[in-house]
C-alpha atoms as a PDB file:
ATOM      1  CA  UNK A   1     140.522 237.982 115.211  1.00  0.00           C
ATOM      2  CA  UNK A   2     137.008 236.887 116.007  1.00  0.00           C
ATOM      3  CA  UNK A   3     135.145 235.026 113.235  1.00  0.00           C
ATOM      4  CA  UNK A   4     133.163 236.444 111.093  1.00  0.00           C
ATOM      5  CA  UNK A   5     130.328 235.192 108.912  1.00  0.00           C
ATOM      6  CA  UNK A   6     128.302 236.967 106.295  1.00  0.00           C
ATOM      7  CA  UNK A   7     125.278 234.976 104.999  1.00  0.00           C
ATOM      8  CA  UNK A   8     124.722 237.371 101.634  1.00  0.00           C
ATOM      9  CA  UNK A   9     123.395 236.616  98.139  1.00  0.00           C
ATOM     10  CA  UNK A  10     125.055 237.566  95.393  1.00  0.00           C
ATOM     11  CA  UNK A  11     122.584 240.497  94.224  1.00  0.00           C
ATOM     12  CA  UNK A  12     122.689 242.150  97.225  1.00  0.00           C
ATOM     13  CA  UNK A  13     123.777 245.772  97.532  1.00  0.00           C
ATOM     14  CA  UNK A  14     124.305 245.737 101.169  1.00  0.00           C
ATOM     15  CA  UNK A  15     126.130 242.141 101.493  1.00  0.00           C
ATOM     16  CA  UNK A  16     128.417 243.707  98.708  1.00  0.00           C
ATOM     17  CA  UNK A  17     128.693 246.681 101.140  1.00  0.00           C
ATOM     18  CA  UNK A  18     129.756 245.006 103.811  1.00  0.00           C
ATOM     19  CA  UNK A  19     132.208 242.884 102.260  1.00  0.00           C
ATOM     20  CA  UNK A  20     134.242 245.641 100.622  1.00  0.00           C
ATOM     21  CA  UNK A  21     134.015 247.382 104.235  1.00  0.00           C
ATOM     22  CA  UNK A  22     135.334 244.313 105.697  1.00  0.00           C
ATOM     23  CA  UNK A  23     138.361 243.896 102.454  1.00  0.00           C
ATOM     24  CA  UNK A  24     139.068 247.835 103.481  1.00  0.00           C
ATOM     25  CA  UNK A  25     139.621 247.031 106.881  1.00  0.00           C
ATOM     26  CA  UNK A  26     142.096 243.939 106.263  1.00  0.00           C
ATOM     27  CA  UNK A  27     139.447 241.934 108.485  1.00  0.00           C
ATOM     28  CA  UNK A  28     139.277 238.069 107.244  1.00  0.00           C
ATOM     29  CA  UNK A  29     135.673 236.546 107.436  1.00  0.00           C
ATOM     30  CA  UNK A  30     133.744 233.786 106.131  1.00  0.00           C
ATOM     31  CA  UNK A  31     130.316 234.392 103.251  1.00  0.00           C
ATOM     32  CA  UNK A  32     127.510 231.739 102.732  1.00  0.00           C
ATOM     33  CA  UNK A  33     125.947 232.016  99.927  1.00  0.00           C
ATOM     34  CA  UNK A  34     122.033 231.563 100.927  1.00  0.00           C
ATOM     35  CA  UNK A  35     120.877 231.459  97.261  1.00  0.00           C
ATOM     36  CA  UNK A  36     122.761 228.469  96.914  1.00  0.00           C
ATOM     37  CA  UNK A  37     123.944 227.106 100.664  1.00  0.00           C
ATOM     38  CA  UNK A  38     120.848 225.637 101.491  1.00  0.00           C
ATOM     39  CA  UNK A  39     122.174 225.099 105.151  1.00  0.00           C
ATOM     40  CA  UNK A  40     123.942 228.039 105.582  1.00  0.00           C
ATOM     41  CA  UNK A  41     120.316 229.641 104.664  1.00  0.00           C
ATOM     42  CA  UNK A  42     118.568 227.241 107.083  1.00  0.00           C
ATOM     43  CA  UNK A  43     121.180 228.444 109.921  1.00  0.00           C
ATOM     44  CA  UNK A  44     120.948 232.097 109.328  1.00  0.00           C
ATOM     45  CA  UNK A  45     117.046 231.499 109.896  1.00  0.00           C
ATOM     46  CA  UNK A  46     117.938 230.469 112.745  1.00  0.00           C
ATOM     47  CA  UNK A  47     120.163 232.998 114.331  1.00  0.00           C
ATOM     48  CA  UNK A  48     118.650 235.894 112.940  1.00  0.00           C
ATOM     49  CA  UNK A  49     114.850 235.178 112.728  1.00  0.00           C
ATOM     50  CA  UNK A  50     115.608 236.801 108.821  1.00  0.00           C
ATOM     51  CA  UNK A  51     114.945 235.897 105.501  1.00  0.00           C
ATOM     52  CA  UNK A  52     116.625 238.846 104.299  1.00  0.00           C
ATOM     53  CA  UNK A  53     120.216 239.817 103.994  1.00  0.00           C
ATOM     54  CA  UNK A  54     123.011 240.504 105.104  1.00  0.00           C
ATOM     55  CA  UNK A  55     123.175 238.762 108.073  1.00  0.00           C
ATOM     56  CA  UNK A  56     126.777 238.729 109.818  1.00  0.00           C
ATOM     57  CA  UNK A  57     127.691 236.613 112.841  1.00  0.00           C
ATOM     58  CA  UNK A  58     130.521 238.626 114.379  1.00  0.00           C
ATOM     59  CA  UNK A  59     131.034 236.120 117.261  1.00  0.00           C
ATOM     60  CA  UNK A  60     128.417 235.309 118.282  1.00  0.00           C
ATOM     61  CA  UNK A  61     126.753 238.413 117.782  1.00  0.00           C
ATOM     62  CA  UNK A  62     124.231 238.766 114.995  1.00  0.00           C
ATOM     63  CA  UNK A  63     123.612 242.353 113.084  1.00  0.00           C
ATOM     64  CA  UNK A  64     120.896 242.123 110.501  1.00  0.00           C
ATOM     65  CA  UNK A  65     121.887 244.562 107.581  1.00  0.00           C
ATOM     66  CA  UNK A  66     125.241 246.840 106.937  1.00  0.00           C
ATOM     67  CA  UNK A  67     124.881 248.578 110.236  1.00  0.00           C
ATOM     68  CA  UNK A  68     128.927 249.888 110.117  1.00  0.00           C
ATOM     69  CA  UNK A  69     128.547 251.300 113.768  1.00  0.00           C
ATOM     70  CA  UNK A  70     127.278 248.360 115.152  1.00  0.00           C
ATOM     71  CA  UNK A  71     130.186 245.956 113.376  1.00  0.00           C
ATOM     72  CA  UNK A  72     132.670 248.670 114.266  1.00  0.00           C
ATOM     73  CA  UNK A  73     131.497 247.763 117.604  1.00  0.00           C
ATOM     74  CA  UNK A  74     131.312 244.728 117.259  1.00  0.00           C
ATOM     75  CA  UNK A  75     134.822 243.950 115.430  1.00  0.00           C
ATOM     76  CA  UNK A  76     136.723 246.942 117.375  1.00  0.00           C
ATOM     77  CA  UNK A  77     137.182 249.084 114.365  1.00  0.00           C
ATOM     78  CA  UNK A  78     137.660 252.687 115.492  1.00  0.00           C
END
């Protein structure tokens, strides 16, 4: 399985989106916290170029938002 990490806060509608997607799907994946995970915040700056969440590193490959075509894609969900 290729790792997975969602850099979400815990307010957010769409983070909470794609986690549940993600549960659904059986697929295993990592969540920084960016309210509180000052460095996991500092490093999804850095990948994304975002302040604003969620931001999932599928990979290597960054999707900004709950873009389920794209992490189908990206995961190899059908």
């Amino acid at each position: 399985m290729k790792p997975i990490i969602i850099y979400s806060t815990p307010s957010c509608v769409y983070c909470k989106m794609a986690k549940a997607y993600f549960d659904q799907k059986g697929v295993k994946y990592e969540e920084k916290d960016v309210m509180v995970d000052e460095v996991g915040r500092e490093e999804m700056i850095k990948k994304s170029g975002q302040l604003g969440v969620p931001v999932l590193d599928i990979d290597g490959k960054i999707i900004i938002g709950f873009d389920k075509s794209a992490i189908n894609e990206a995961v190899g969900i059908k």
